[in-house]
Protein backbone atom coordinates (compact mmCIF):
# COMPACT_ATOMS: atom_id res chain seq x y z
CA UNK A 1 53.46 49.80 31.69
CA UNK A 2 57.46 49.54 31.34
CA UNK A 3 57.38 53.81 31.67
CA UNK A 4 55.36 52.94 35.56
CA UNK A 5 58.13 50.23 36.22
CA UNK A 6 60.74 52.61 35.82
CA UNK A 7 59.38 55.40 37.64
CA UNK A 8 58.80 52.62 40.87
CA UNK A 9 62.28 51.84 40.67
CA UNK A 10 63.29 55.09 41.04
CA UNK A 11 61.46 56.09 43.71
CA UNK A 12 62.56 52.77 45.54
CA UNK A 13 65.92 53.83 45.27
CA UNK A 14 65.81 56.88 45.86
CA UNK A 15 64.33 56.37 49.32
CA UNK A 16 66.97 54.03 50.06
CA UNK A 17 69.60 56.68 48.97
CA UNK A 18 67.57 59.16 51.05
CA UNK A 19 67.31 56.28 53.92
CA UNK A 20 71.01 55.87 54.21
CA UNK A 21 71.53 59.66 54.11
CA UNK A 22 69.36 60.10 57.11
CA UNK A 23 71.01 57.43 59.12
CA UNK A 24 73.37 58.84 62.18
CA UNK A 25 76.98 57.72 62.57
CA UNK A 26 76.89 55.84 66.02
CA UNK A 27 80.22 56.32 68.43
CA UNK A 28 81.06 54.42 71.06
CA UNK A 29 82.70 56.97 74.11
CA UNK A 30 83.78 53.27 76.48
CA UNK A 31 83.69 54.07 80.27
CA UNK A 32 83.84 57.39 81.27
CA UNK A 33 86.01 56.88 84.72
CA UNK A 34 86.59 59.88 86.86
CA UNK A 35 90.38 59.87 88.57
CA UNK A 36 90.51 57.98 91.95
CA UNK A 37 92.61 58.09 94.51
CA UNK A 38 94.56 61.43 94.03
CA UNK A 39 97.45 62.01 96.08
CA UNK A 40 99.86 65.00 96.23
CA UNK A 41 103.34 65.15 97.91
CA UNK A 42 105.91 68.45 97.60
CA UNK A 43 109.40 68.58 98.11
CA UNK A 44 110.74 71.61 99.10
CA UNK A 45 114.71 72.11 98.26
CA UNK A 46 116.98 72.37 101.39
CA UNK A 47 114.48 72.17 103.81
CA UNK A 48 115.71 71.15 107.92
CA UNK A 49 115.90 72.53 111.34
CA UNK A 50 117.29 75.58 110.15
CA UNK A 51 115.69 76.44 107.10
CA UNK A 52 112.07 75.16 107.45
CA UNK A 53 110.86 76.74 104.45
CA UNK A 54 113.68 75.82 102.58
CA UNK A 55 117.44 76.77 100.91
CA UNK A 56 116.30 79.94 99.39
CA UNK A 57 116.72 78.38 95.53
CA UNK A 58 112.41 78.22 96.06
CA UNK A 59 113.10 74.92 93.96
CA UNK A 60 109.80 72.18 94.49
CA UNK A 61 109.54 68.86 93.61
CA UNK A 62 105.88 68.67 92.87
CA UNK A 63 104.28 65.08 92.76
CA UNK A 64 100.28 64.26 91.71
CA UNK A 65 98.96 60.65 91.28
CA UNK A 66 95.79 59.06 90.82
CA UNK A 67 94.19 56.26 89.11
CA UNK A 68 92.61 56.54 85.51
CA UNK A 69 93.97 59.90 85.00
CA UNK A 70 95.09 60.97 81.80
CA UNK A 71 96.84 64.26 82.84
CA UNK A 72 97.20 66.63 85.44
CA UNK A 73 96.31 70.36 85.20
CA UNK A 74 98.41 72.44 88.29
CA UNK A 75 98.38 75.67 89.88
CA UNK A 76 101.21 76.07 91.15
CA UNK A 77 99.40 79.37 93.35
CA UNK A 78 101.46 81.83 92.12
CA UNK A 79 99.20 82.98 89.00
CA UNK A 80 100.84 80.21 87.13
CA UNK A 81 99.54 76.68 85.55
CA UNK A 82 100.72 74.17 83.92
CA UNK A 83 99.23 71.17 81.88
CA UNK A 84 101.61 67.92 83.31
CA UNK A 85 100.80 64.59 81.67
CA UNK A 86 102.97 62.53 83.99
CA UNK A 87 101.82 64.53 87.31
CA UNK A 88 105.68 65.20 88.64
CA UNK A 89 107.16 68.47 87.82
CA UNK A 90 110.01 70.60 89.47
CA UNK A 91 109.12 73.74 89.64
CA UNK A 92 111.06 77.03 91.12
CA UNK A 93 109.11 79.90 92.24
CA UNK A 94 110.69 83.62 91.89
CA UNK A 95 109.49 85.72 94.33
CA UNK A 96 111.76 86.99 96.82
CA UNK A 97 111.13 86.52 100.23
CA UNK A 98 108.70 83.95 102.54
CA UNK A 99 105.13 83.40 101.31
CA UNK A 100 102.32 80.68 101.09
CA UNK A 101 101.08 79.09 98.17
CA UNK A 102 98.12 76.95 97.45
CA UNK A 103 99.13 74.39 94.71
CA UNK A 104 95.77 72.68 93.24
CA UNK A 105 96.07 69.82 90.95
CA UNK A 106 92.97 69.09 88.98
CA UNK A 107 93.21 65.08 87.75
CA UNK A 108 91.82 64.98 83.93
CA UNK A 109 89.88 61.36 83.24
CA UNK A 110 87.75 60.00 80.27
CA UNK A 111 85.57 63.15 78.78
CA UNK A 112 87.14 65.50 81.48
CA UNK A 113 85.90 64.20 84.34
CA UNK A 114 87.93 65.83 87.20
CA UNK A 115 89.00 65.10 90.38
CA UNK A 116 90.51 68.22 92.43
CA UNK A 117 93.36 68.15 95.51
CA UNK A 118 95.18 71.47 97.23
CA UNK A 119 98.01 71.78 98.94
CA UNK A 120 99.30 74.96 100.56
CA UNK A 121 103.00 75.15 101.10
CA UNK A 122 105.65 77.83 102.39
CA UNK A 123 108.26 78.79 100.39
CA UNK A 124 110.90 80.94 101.31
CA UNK A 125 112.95 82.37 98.05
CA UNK A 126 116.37 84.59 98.19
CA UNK A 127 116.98 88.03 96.51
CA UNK A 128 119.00 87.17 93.64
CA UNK A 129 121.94 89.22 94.26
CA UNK A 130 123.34 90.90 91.14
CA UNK A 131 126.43 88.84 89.56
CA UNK A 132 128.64 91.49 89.53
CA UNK A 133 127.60 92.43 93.18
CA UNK A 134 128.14 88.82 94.50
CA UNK A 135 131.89 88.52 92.66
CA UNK A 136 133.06 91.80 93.94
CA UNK A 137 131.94 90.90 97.38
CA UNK A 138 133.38 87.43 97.84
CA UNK A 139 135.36 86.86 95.13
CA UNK A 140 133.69 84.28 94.18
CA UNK A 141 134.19 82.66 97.61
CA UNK A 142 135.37 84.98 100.24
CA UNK A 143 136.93 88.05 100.98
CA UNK A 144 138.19 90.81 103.84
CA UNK A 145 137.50 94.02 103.38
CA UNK A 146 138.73 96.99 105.43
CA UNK A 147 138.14 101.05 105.24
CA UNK A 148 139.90 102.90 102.58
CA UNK A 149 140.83 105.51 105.38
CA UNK A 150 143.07 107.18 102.01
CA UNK A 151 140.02 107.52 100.07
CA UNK A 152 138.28 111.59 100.50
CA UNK A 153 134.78 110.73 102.07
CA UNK A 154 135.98 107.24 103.99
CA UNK A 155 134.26 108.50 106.32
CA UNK A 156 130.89 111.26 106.04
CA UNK A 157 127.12 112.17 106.05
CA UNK A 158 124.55 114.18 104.92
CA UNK A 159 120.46 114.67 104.96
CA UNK A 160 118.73 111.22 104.61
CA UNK A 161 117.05 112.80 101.02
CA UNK A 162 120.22 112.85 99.12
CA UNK A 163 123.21 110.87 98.30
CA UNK A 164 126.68 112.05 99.19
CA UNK A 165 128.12 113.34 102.30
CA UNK A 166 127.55 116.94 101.62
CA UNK A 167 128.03 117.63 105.31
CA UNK A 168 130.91 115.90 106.36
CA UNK A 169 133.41 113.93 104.42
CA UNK A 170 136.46 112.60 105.88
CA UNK A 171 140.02 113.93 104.56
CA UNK A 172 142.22 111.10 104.26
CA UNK A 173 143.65 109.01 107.47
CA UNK A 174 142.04 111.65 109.65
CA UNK A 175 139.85 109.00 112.19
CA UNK A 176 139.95 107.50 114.68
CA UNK A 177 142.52 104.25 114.90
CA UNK A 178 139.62 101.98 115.79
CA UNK A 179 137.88 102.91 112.24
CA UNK A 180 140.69 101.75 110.37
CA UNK A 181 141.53 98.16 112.07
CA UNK A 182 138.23 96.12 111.48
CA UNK A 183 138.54 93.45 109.17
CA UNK A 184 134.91 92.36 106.88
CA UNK A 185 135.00 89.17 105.61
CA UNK A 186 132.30 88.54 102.91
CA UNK A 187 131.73 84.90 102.09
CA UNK A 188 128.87 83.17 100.43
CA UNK A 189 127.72 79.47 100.49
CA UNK A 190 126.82 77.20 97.44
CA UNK A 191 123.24 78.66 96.76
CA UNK A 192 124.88 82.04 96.93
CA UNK A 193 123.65 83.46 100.32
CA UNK A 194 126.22 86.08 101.71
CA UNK A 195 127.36 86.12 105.01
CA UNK A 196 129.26 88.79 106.86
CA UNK A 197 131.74 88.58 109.75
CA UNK A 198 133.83 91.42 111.44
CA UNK A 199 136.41 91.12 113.79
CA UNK A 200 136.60 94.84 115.11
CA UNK A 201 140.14 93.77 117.04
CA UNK A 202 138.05 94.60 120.21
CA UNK A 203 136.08 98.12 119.32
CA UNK A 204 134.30 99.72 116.88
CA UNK A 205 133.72 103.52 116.21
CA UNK A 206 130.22 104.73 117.22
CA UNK A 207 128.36 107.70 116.41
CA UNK A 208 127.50 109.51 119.72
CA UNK A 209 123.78 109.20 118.56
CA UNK A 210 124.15 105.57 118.25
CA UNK A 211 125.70 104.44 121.29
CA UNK A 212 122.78 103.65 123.37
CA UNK A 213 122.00 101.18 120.35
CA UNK A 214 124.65 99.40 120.88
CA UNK A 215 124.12 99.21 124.72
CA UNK A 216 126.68 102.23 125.75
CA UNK A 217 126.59 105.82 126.78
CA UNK A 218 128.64 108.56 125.75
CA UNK A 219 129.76 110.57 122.88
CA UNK A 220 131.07 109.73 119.38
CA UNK A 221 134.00 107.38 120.25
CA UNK A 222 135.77 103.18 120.59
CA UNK A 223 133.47 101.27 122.42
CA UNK A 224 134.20 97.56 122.94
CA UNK A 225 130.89 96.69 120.63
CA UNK A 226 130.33 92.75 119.87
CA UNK A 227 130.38 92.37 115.77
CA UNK A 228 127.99 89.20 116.86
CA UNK A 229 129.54 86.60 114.54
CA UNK A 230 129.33 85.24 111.10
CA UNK A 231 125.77 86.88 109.79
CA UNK A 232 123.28 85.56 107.04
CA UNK A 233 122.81 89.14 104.55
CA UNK A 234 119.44 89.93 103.55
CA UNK A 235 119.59 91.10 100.27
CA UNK A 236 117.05 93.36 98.28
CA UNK A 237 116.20 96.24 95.66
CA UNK A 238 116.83 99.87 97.16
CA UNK A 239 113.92 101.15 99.37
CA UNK A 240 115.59 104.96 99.22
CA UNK A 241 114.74 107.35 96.27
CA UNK A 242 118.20 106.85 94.18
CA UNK A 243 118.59 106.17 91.24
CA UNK A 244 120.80 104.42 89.10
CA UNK A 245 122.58 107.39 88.25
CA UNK A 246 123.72 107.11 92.27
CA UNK A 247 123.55 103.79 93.17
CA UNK A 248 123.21 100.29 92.46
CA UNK A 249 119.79 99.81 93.81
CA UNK A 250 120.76 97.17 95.72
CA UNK A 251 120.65 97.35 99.97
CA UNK A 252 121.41 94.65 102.15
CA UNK A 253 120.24 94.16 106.01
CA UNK A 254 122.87 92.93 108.71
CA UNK A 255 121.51 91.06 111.51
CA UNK A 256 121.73 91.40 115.10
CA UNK A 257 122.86 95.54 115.94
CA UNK A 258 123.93 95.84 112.06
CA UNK A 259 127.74 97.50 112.11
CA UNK A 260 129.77 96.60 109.75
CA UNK A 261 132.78 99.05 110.45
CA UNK A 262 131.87 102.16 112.41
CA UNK A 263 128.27 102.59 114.14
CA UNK A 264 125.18 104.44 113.56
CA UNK A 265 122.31 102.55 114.52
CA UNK A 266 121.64 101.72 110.92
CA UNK A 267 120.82 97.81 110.34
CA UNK A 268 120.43 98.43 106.73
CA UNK A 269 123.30 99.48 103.99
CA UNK A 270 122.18 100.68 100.25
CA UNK A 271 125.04 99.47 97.78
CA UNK A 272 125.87 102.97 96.22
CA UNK A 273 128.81 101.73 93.84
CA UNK A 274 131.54 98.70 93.79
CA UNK A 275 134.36 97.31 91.84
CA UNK A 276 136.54 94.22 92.54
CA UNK A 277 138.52 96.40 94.87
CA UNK A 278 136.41 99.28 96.70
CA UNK A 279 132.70 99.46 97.91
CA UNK A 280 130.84 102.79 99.04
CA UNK A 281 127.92 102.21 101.49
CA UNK A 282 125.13 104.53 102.74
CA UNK A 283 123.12 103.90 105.58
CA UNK A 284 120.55 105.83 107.61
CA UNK A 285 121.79 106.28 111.34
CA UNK A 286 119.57 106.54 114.29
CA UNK A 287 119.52 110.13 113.98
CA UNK A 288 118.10 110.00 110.70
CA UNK A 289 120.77 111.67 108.98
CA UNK A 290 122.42 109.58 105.91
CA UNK A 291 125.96 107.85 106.97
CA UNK A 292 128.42 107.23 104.13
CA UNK A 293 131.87 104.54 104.55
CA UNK A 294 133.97 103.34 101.64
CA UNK A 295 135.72 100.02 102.01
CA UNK A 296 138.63 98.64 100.10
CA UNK A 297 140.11 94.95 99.75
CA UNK A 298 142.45 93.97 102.43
């Protein structure tokens, strides 16, 4: 009798062992809210009348609300994201030159419920000019430059596949007087755009090739050309095939007809070499040949 007690007091505990084992832990989640009212606003740096796409720095102030959101999950359209709890961020994008983006923010609520907003925006982000490049130029600030009619090669060109004036290259003092009078001033502002202005005392050199580019007719000779003012630089990596055994890589375009001391018909000037005092420049003239100058400082 006692043996039959024991063995139905073990079975009724160990059902309520077994009992309690079985039993599922209960949570409780609360209200699972999805993000309302979602808003975004950008800010693009510098932007008026002038520069509608903005300073160049491609700095934007990117802002994302919304009620019962916990964080904010962006695309900034670029190939980039970025998990934001607070939904403001101030973010730069790097690639040179004038593009659209398409910035998505996805609103994160309770359990990941998601509320989605897109933006597109047009940014418009500056080469960024070499240090060395920018100091030697302006000097910081700004600087006149003139040709370094003393230097062999002041003055010269060659075919448009190599990179030295292996068909002509200036002796010494040897041009023309209104080669060796222009003054280049090279300044840049605070986000560290260049700008270029020449005052050609009333003529420039042309190339007979290039005069009709600059509205003239005739031979190689002084033609009353205007310089066009102080001009915005567009900076950039080399599109020729040098290298950097030969050049810096770096080209710049001049607004407007281009000429910076003599003309060619060439808008666009490859940085082959520069120090704090001298500059050698290649261009490709509107007879396709390659046109070489070296400045110095005034």
């Amino acid at each position: 009798m006692i043996t039959k007690i024991k063995l139905l007091l073990f079975m009724f505990f160990a059902t309520g062992i077994l009992f309690i084992a079985c039993k599922k832990t209960e949570y409780k989640l609360g209200d699972l809210k999805s993000p309302s009212g979602l808003t975004l606003t950008t800010a693009i740096a510098g932007v008026d009348a002038a520069n509608p796409n903005g300073n160049g720095s491609g700095t934007v102030v990117i802002t994302a609300t919304a009620s019962s959101a916990i964080t904010y999950n962006i695309d900034f359209g670029d190939g980039k994201t970025q998990v934001v709890p607070s939904g403001a961020i101030t973010y730069k994008y790097t690639n040179p030159g004038t593009y659209d983006y398409t910035i998505t923010v996805n609103a994160v609520g309770t359990a990941g419920i998601i509320s989605t907003i897109s933006k597109k925006i047009k940014v418009f982000v500056a080469f960024e000019i070499p240090a060395n490049i920018l100091q030697s130029l302006t000097n910081g600030s700004s600087q006149v430059w003139m040709t370094d009619k003393n230097a062999p090669g002041h003055f010269g060109v060659g075919p448009n596949d190599q990179f030295s004036p292996i068909w002509y290259a200036a002796p010494p003092n040897t041009r023309e007087p209104c080669a060796y009078d222009d003054e280049i001033t090279f300044s840049k502002d605070a986000n560290n755009n260049v700008f270029m202005a020449v005052n050609n005392k009333g003529e420039n050199f042309s190339i007979g090739a290039a005069t009709g580019f600059y509205g003239f007719s005739g031979g190689d000779g002084c033609y009353a050309i205007n310089t066009g003012g102080n001009k915005k630089l567009a900076f950039m990596d080399a599109t020729s095939t040098s290298t950097s055994a030969n050049s810096t890589r770096i080209q710049f375009t001049v607004p407007g007809n281009g000429i910076i001391n003599f003309g060619t018909g060439g808008t666009t000037y490859e940085i082959l070499s520069i120090t704090s005092t001298t500059v050698s420049l290649r261009n490709i003239g509107a007879d396709g040949n390659a046109w070489y100058q070296k400045l110095k400082i005034k």
